[in-house]
N, C-alpha and C. Protein backbone atom coordinates (compact mmCIF):
# COMPACT_ATOMS: atom_id res chain seq x y z
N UNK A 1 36.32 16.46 -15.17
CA UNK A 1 35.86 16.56 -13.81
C UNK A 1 36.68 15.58 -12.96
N UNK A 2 37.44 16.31 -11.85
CA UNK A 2 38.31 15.46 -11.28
C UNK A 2 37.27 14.14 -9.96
N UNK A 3 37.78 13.35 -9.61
CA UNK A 3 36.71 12.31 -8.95
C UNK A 3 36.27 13.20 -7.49
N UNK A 4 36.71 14.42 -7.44
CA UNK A 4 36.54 14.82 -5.83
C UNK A 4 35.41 15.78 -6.25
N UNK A 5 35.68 16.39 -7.48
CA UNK A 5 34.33 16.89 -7.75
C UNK A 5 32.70 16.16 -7.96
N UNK A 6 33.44 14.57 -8.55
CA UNK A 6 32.08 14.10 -8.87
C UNK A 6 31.77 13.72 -7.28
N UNK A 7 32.51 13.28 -6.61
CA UNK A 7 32.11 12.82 -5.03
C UNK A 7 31.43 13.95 -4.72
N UNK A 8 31.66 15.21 -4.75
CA UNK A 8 30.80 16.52 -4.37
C UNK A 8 29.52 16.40 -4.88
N UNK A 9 29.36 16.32 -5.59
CA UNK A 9 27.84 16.42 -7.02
C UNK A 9 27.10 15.40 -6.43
N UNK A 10 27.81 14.22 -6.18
CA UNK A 10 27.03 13.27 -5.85
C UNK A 10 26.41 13.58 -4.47
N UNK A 11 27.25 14.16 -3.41
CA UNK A 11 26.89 14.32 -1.91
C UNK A 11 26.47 15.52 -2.09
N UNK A 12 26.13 16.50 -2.61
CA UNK A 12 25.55 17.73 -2.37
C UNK A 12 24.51 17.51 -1.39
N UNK A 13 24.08 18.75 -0.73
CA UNK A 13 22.68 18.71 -0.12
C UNK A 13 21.59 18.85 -0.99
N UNK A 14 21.87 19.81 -2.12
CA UNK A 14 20.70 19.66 -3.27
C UNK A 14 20.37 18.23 -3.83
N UNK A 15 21.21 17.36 -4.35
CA UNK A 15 21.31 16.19 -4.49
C UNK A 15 20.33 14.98 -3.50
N UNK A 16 21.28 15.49 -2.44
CA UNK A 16 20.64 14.01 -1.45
C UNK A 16 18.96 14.65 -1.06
N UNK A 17 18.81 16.06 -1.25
CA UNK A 17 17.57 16.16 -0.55
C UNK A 17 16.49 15.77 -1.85
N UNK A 18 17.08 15.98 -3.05
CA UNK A 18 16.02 15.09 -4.16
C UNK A 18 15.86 13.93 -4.22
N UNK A 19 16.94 13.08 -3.61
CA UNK A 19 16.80 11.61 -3.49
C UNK A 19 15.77 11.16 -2.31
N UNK A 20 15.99 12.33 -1.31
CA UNK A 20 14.74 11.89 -0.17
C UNK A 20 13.78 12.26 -0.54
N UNK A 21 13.46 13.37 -1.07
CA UNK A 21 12.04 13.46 -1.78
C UNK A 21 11.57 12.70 -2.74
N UNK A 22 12.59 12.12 -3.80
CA UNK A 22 11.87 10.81 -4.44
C UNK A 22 11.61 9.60 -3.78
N UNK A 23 11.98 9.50 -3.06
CA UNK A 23 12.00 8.16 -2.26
C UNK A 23 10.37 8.42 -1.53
N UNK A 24 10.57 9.79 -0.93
CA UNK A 24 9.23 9.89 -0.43
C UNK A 24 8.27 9.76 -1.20
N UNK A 25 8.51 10.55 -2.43
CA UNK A 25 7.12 10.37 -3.57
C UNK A 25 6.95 9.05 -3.68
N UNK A 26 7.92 8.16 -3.85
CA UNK A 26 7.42 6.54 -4.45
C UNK A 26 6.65 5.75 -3.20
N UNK A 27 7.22 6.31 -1.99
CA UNK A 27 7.09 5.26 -1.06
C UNK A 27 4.86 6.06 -0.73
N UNK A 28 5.15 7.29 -1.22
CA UNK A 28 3.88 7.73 -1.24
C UNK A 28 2.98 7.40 -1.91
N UNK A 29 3.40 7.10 -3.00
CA UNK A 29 2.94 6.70 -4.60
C UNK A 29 2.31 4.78 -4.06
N UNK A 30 3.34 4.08 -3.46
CA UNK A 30 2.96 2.57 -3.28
C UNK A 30 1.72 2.82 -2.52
N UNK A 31 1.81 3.44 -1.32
CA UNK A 31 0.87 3.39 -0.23
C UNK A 31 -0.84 3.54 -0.80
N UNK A 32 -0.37 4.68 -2.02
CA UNK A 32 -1.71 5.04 -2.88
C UNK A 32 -2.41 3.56 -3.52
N UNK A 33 -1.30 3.21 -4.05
CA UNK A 33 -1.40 1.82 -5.13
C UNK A 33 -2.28 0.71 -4.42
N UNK A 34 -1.36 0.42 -3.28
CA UNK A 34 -1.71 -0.81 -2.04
C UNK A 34 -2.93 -0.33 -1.88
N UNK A 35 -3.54 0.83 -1.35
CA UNK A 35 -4.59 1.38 -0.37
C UNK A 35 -6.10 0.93 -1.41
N UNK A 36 -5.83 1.64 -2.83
CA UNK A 36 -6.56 1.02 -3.93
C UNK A 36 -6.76 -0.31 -4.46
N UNK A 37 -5.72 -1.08 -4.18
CA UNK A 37 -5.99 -2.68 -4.79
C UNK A 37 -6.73 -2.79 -3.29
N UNK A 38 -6.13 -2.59 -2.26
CA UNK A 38 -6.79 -3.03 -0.59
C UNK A 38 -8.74 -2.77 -1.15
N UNK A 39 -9.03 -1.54 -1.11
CA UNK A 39 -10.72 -1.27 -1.43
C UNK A 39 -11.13 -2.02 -2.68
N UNK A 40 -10.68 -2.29 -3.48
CA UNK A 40 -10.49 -3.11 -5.01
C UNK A 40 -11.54 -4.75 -4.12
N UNK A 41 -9.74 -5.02 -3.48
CA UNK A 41 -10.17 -6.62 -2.69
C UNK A 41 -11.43 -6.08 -1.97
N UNK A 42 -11.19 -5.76 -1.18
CA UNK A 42 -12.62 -5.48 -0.40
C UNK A 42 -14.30 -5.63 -1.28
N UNK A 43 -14.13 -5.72 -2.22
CA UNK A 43 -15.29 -5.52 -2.80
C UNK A 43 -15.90 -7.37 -2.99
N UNK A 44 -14.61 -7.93 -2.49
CA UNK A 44 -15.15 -9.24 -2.29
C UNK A 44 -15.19 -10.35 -0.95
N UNK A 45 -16.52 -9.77 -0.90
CA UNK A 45 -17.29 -9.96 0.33
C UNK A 45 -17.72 -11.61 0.70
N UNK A 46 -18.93 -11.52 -0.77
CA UNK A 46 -19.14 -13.53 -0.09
C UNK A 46 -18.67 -14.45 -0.28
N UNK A 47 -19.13 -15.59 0.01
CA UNK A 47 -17.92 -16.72 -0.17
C UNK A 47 -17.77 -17.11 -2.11
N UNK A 48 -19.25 -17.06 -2.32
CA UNK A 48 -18.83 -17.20 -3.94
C UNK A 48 -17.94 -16.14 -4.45
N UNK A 49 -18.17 -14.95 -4.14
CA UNK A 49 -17.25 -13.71 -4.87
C UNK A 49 -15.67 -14.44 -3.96
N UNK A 50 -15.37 -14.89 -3.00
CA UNK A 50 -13.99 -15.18 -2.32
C UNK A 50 -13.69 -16.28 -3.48
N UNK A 51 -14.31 -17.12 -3.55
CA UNK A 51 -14.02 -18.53 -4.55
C UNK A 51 -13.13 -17.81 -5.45
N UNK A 52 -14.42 -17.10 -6.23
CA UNK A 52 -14.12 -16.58 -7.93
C UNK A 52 -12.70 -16.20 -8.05
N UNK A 53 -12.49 -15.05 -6.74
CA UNK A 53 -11.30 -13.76 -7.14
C UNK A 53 -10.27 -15.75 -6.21
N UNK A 54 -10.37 -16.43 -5.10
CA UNK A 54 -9.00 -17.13 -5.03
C UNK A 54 -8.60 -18.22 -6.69
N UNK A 55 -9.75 -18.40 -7.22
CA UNK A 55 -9.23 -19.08 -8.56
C UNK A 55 -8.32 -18.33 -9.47
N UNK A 56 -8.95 -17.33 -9.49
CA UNK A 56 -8.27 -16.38 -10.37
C UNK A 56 -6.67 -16.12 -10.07
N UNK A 57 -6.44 -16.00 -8.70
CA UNK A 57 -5.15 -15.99 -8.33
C UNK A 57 -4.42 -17.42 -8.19
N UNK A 58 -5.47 -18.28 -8.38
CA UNK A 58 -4.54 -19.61 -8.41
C UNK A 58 -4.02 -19.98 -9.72
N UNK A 59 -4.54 -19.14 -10.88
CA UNK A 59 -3.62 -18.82 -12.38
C UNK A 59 -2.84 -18.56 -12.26
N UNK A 60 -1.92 -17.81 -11.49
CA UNK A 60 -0.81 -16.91 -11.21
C UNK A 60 0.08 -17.55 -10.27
N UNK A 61 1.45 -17.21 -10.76
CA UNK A 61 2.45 -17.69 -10.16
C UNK A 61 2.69 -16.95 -8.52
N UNK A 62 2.93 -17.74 -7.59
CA UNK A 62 2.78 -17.22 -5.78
C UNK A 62 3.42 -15.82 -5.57
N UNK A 63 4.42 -15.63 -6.46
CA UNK A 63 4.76 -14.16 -6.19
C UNK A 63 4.41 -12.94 -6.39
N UNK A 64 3.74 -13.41 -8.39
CA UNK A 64 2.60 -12.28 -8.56
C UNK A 64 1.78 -12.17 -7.74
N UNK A 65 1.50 -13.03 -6.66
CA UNK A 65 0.01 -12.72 -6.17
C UNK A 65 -0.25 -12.69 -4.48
N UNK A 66 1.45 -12.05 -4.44
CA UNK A 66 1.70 -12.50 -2.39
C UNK A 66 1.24 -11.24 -2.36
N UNK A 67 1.02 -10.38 -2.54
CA UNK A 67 0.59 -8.70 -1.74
C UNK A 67 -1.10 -8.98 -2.00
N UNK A 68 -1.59 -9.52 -3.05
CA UNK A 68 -2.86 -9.72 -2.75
C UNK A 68 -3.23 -10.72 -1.62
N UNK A 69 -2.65 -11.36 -1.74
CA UNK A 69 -3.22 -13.01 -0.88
C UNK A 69 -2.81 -12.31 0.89
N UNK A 70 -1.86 -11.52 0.99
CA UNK A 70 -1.56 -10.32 2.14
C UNK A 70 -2.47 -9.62 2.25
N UNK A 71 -2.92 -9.16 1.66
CA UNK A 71 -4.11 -8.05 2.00
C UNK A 71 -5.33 -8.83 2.06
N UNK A 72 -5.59 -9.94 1.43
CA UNK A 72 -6.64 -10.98 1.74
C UNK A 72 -6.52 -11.34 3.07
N UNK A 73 -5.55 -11.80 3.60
CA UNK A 73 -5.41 -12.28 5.06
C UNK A 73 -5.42 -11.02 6.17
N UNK A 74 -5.34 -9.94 5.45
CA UNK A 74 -5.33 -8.95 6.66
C UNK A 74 -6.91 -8.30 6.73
N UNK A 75 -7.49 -8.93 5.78
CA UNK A 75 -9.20 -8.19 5.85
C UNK A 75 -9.40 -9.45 6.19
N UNK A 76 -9.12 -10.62 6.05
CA UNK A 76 -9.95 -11.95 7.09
C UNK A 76 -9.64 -11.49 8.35
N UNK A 77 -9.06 -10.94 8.76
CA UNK A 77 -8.09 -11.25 10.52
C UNK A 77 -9.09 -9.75 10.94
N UNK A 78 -9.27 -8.56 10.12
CA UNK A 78 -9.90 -7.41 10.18
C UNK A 78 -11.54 -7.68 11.03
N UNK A 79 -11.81 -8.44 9.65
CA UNK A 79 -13.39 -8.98 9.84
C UNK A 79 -13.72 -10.11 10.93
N UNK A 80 -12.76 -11.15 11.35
CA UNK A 80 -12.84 -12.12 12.09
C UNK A 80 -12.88 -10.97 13.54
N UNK A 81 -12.34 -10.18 13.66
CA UNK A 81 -12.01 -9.39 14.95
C UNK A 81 -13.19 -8.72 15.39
N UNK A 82 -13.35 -7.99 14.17
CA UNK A 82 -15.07 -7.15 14.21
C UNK A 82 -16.26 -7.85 14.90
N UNK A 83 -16.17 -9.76 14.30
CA UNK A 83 -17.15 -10.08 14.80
C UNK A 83 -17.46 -10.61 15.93
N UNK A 84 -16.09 -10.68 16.66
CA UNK A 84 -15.95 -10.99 18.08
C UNK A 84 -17.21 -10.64 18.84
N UNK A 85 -17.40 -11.24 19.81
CA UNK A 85 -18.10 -10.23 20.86
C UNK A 85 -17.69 -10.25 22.42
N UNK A 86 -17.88 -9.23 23.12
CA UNK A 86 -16.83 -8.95 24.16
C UNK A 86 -16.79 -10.73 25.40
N UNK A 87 -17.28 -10.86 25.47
CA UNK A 87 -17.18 -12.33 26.17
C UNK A 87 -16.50 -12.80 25.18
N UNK A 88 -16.31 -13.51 24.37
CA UNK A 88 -15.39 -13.84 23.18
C UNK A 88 -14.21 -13.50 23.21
N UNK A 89 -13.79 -12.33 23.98
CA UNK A 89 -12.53 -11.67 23.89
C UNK A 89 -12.13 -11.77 25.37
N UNK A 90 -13.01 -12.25 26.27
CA UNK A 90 -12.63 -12.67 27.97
C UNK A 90 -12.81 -11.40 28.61
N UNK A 91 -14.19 -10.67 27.36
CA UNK A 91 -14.09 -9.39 28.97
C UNK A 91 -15.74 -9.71 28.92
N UNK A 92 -15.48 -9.52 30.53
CA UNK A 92 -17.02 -9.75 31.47
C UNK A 92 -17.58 -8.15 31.17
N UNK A 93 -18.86 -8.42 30.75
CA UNK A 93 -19.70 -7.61 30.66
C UNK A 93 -20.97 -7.46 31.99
């Protein structure tokens, strides 16, 4: 196979359009993953259940455990918002 053929094979449209569809499946596939550990975390609500699950991640080295400790900070910032109340937020009621 001369190299202009493999350059073809490689650039086909059949080719590149399976590479965008895998890409889509995975990037579909994470969102599933994330969305599930996200309701997973969620299930820890009070401050003792917060303790338990931050010890547990303080076993673990900071990188295993940055997408959790991310999704931890994005349901504090979630819930801190919820409990606002509209004077709180500078609108006159």
């Amino acid at each position: 196979m001369t190299e202009r053929t493999k350059l073809r094979a490689v650039l086909s449209p059949r080719t590149a359009a399976a590479g965008v569809l895998g890409r889509a499946s995975d990037a579909r596939s994470a969102r599933r993953r994330r969305r599930r550990l996200a309701q997973e975390i969620a299930t820890y609500r009070t401050p003792a259940e917060r303790l338990e699950l931050e010890l547990i991640l303080s076993r673990h080295a900071a990188e295993d455990v940055r997408e959790i400790e991310e999704i931890l900070r994005l349901q504090d910032a979630r819930r801190a918002f919820a409990q606002r109340t509209p004077t709180a937020l500078g609108v006159r009621v």
